[in-house]
C-alpha atoms as a PDB file:
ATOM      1  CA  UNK A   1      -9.319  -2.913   6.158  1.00  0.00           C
ATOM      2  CA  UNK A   2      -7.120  -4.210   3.532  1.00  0.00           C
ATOM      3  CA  UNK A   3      -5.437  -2.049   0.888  1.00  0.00           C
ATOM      4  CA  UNK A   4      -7.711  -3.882  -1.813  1.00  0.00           C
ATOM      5  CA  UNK A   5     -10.598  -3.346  -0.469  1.00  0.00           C
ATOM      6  CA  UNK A   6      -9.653   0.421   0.385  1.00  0.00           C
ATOM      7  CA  UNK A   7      -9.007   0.937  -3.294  1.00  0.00           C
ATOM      8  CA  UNK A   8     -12.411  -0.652  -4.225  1.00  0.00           C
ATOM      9  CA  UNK A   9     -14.070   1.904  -2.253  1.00  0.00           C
ATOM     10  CA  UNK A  10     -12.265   4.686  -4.010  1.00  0.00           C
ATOM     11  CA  UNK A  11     -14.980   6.910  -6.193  1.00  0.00           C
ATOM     12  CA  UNK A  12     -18.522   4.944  -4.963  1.00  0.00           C
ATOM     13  CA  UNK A  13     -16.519   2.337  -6.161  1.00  0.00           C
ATOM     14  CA  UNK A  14     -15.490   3.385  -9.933  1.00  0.00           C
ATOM     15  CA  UNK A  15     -11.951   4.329  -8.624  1.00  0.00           C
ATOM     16  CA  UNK A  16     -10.350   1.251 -10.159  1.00  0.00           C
ATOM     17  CA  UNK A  17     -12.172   1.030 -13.519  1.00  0.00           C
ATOM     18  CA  UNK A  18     -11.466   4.937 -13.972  1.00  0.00           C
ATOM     19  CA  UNK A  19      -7.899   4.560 -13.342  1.00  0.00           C
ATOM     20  CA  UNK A  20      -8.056   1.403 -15.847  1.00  0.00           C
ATOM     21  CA  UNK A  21      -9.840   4.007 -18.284  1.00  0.00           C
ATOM     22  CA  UNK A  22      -6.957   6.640 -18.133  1.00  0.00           C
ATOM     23  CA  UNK A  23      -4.563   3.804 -19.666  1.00  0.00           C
ATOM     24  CA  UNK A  24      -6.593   2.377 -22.094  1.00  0.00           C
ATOM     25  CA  UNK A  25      -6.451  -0.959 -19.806  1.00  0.00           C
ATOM     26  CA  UNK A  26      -9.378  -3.527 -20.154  1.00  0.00           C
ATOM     27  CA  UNK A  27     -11.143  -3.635 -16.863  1.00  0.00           C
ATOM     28  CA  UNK A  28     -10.840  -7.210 -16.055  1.00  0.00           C
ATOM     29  CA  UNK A  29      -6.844  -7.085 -16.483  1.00  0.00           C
ATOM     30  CA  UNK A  30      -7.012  -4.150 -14.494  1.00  0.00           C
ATOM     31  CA  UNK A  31      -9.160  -5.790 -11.613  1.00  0.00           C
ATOM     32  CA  UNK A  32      -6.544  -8.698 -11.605  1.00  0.00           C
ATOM     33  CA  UNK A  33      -3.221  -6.379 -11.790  1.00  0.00           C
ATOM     34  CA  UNK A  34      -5.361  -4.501  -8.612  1.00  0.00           C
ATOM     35  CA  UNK A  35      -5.887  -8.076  -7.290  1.00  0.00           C
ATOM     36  CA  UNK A  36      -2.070  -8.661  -7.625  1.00  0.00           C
ATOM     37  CA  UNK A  37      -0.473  -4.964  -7.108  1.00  0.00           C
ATOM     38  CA  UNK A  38      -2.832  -3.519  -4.042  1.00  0.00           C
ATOM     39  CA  UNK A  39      -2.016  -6.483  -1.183  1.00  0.00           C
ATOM     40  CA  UNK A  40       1.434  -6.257  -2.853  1.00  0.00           C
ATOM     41  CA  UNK A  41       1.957  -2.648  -1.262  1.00  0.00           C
ATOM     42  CA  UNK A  42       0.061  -3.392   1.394  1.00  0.00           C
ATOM     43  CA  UNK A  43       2.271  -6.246   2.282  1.00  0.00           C
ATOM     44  CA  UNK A  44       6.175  -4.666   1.155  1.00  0.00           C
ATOM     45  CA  UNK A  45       4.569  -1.695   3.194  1.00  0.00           C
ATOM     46  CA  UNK A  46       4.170  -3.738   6.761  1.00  0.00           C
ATOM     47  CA  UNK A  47       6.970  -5.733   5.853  1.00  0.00           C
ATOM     48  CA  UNK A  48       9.290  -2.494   5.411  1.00  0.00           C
ATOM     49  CA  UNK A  49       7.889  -0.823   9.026  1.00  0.00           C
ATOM     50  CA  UNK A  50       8.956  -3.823  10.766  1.00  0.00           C
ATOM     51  CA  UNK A  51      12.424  -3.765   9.117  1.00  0.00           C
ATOM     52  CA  UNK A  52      12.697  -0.628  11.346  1.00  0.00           C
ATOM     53  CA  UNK A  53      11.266   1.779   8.389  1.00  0.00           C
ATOM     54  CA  UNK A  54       8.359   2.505  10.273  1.00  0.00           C
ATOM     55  CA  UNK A  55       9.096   6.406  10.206  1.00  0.00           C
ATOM     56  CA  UNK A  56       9.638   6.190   6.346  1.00  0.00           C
ATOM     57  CA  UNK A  57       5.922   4.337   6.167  1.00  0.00           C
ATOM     58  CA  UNK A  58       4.420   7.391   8.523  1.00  0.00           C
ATOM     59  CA  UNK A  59       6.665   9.915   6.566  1.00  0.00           C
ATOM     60  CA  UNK A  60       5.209   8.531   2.848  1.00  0.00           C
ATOM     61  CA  UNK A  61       1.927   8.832   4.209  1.00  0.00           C
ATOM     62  CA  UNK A  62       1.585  12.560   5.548  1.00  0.00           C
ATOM     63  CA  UNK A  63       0.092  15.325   3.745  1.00  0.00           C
ATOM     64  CA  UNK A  64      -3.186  16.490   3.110  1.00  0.00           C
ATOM     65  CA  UNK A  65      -3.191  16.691  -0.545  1.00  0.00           C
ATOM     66  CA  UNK A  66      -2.564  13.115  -1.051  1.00  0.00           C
ATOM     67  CA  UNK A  67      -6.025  12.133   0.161  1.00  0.00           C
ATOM     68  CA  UNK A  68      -7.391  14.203  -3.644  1.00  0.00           C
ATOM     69  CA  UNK A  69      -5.954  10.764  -5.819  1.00  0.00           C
ATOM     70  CA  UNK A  70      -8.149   8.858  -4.112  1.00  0.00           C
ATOM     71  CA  UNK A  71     -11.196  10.886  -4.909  1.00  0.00           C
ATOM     72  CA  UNK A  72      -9.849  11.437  -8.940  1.00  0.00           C
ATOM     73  CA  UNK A  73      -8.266   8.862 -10.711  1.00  0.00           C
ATOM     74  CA  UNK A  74      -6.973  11.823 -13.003  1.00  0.00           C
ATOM     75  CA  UNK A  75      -5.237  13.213  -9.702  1.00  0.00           C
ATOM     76  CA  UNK A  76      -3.603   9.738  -9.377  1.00  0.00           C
ATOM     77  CA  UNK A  77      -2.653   9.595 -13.237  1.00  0.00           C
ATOM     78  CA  UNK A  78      -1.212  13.051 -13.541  1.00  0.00           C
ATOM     79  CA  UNK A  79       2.599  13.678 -13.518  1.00  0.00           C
ATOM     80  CA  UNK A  80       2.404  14.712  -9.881  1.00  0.00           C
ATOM     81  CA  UNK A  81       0.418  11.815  -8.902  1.00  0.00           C
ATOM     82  CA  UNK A  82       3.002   9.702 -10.823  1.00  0.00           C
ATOM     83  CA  UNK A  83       5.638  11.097  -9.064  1.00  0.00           C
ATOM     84  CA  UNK A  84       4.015  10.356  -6.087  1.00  0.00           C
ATOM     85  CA  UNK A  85       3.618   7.357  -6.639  1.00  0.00           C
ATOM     86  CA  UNK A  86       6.589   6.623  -8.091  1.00  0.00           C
ATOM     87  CA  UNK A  87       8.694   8.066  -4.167  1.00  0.00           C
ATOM     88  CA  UNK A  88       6.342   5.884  -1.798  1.00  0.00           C
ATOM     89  CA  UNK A  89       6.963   2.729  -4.050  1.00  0.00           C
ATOM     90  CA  UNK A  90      10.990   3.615  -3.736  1.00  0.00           C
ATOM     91  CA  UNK A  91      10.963   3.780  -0.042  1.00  0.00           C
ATOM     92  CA  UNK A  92       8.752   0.346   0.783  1.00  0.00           C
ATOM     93  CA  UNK A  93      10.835  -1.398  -2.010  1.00  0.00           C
ATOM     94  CA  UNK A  94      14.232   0.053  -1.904  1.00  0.00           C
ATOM     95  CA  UNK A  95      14.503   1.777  -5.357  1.00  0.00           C
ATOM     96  CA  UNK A  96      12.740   2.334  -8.804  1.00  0.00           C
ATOM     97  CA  UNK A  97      14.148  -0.542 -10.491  1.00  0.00           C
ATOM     98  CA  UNK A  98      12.404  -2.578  -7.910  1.00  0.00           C
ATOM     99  CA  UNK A  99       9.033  -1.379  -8.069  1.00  0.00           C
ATOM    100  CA  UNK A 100       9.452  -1.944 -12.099  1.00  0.00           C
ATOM    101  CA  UNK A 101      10.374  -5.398 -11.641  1.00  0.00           C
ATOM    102  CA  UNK A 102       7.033  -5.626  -9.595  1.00  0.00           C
ATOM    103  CA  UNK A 103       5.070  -4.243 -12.281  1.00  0.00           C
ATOM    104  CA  UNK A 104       6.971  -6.187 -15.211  1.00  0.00           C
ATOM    105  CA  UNK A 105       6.510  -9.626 -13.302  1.00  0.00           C
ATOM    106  CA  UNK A 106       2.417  -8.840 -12.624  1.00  0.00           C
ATOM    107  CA  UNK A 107       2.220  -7.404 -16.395  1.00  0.00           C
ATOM    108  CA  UNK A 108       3.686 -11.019 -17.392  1.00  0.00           C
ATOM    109  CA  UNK A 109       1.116 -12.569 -14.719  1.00  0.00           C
ATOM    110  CA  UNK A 110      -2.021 -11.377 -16.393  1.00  0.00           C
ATOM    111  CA  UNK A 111      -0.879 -10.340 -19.956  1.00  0.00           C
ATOM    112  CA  UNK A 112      -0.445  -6.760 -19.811  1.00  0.00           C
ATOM    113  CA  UNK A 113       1.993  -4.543 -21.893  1.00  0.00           C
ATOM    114  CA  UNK A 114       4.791  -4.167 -19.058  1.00  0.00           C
ATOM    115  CA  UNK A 115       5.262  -0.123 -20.285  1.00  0.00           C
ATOM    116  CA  UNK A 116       1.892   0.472 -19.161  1.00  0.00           C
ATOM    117  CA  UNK A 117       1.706  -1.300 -16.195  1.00  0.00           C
ATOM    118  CA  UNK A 118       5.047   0.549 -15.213  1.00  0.00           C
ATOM    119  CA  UNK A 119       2.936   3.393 -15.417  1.00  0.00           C
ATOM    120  CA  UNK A 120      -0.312   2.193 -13.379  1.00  0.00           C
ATOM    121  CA  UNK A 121       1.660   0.739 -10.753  1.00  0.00           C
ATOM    122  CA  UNK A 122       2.625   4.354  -9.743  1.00  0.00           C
ATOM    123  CA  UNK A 123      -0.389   5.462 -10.318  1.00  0.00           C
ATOM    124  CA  UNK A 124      -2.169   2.700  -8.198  1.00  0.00           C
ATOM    125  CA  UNK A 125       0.048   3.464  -5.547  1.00  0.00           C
ATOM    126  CA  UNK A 126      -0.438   7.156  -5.087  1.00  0.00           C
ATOM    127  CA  UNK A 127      -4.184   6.628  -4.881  1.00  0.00           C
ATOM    128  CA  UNK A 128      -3.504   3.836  -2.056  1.00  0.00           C
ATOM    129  CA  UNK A 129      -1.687   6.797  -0.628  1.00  0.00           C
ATOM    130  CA  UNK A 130      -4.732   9.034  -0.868  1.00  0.00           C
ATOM    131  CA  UNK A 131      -6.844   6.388   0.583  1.00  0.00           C
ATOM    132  CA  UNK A 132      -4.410   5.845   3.614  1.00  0.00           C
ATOM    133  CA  UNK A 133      -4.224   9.629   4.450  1.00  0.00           C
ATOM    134  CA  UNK A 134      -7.980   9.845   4.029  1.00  0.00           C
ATOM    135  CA  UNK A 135      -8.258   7.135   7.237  1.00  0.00           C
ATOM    136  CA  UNK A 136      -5.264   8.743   8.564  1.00  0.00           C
ATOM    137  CA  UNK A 137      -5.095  12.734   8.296  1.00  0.00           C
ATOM    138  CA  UNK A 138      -1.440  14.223   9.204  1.00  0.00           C
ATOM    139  CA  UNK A 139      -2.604  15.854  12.917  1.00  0.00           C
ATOM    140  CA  UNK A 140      -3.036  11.734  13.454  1.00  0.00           C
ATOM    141  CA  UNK A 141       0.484  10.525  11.993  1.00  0.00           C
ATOM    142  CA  UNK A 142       1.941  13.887  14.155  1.00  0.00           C
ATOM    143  CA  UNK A 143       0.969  11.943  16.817  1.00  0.00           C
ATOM    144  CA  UNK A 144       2.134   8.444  16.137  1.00  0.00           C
ATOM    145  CA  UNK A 145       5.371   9.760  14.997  1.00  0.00           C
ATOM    146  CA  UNK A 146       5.748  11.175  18.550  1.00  0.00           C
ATOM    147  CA  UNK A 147       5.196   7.859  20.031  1.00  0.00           C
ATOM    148  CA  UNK A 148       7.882   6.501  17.806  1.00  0.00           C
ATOM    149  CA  UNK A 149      10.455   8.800  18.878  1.00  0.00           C
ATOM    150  CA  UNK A 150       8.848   8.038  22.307  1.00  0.00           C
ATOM    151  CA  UNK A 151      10.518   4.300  21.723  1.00  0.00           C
ATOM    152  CA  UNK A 152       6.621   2.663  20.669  1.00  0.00           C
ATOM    153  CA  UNK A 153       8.401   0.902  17.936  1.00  0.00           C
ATOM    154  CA  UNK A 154      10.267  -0.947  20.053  1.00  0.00           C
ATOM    155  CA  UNK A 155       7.744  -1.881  21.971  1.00  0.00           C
ATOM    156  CA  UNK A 156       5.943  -3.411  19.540  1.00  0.00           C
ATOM    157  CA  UNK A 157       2.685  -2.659  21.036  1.00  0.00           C
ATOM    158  CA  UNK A 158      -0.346  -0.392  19.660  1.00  0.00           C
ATOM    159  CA  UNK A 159       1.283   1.707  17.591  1.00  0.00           C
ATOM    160  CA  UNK A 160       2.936  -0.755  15.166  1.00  0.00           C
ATOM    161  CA  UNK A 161      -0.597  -2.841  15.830  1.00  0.00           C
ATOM    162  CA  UNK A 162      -2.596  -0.009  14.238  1.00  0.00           C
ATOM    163  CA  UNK A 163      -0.039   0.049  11.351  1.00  0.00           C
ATOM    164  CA  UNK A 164      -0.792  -3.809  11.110  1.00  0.00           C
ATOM    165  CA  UNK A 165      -4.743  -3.402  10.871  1.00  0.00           C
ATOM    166  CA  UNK A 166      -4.920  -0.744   8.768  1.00  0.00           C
ATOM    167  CA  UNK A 167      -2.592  -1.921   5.743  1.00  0.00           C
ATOM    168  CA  UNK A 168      -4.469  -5.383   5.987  1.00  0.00           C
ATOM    169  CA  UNK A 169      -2.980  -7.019   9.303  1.00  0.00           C
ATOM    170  CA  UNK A 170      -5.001  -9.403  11.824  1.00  0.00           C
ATOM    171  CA  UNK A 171      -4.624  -8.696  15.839  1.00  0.00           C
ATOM    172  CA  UNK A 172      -4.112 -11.493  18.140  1.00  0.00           C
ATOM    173  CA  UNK A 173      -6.608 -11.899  20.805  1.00  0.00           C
ATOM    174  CA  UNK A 174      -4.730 -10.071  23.449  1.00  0.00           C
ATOM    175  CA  UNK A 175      -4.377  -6.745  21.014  1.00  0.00           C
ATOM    176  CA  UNK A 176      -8.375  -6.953  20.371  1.00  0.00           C
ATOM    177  CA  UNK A 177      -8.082  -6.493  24.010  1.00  0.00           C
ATOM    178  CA  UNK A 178      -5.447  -3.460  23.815  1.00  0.00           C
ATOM    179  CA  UNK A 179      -2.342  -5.453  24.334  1.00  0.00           C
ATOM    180  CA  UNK A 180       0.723  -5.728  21.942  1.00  0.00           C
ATOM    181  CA  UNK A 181       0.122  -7.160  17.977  1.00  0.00           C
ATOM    182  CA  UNK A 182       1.868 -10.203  17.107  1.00  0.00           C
ATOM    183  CA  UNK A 183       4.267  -9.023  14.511  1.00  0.00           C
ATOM    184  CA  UNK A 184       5.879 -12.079  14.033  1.00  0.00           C
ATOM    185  CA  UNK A 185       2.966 -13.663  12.849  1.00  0.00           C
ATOM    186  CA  UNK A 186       2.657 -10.983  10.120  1.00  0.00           C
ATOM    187  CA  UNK A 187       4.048 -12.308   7.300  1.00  0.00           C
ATOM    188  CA  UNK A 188       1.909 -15.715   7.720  1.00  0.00           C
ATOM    189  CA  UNK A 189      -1.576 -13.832   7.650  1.00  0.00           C
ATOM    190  CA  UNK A 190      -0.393 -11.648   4.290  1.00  0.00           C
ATOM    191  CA  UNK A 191      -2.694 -13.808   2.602  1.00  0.00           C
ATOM    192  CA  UNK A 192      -5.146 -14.182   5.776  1.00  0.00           C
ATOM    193  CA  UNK A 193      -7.438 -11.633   4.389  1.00  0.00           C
ATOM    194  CA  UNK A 194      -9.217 -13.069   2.126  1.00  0.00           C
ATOM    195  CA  UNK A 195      -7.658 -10.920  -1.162  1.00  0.00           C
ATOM    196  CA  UNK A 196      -3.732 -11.985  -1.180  1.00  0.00           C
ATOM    197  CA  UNK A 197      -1.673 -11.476  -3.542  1.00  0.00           C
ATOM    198  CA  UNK A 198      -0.323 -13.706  -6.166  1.00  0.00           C
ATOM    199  CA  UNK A 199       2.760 -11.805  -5.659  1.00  0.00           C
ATOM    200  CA  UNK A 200       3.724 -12.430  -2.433  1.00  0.00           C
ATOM    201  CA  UNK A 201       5.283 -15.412  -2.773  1.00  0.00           C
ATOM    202  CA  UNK A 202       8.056 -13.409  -4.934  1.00  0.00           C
ATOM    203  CA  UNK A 203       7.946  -9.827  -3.012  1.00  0.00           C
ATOM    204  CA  UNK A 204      10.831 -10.710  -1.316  1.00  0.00           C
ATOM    205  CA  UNK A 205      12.509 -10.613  -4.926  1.00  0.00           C
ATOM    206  CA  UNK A 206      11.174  -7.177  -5.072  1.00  0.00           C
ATOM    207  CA  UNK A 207      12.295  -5.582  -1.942  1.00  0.00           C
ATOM    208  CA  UNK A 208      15.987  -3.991  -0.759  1.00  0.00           C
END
């Protein structure tokens, strides 16, 4: 499941038009800076685990409150949330001032002010991080986080393959049989989906 299509679950569905409601956004720029910003993470995300930050990715994603700005797109607005936010879009894109130059280039994109979506970016990506640890609880990243230190990274086999599916990744024939995932082919099926992102083509811009 892509991230996009993760968040569009979020609430029966509302998630994304509440969160749009909390910044006085109109709901069709927030659909497209959603359209833009969700396969954006998804893809910095993958993109940072096989740059060897696969630990950070597992670390970003553990703990069980998390999973409650998914369910409340107050939870995702509120300073904690924001804050939230705000650390797992520092760690997949090196730094703060990165993750606002991804939110100033898709505020540009659709017309948005920029100061707000600085602030929905965050916002959007703590509820991604609710969504993830609702698929994933923490007794399950315990135990992939063993089989990293176990040397599965290097491997590139299952583990980094069910990295790959869930944030939006497509296994090669031999994983859908339970071999290895083709990571190389990873950044050519960002888009592969069906819901890329405009942004991709200028992530790398974003990313340290």
């Amino acid at each position: 499941m892509s991230i996009l299509k993760l968040l569009q679950q979020a609430q029966n569905g509302q998630g994304l038009n509440q969160l749009a409601a909390q910044f006085g956004l109109d709901e069709d720029k927030a659909n497209q800076l959603a359209g833009m910003l969700a396969p954006a993470i998804g893809s910095a995300t993958k993109q940072r685990a096989e740059r060897g930050g696969l630990g950070d990715v597992l670390g970003a994603l553990k703990g069980e409150n998390q999973a409650s700005m998914f369910d409340d797109a107050s939870a995702a607005v509120s300073t904690q949330g924001q804050q939230q936010g705000t650390a797992f879009l520092e760690k997949i894109l090196g730094s703060r001032e990165q993750a606002q130059g991804l939110a100033q280039e898709a505020a540009t994109r659709v017309g948005a002010e920029p100061n707000i979506v600085e602030q929905f970016l965050p916002a959007l990506a703590a509820m991604v991080q609710g969504g993830l640890q609702k698929q994933m609880p923490d007794d399950q990243i315990d135990g992939m986080m063993g089989q990293l230190g176990g040397g599965a990274q290097s491997s590139g086999g299952g583990l980094m393959g069910m990295i790959g599916g869930l944030l939006g990744g497509k296994k090669s024939g031999a994983d859908a049989q339970g071999g290895g995932f083709d990571l190389s082919a990873l950044n050519n099926l960002l888009d592969a989906d069906g819901d890329g992102s405009a942004m991709d083509d200028i992530l790398g811009k974003f990313m340290r």
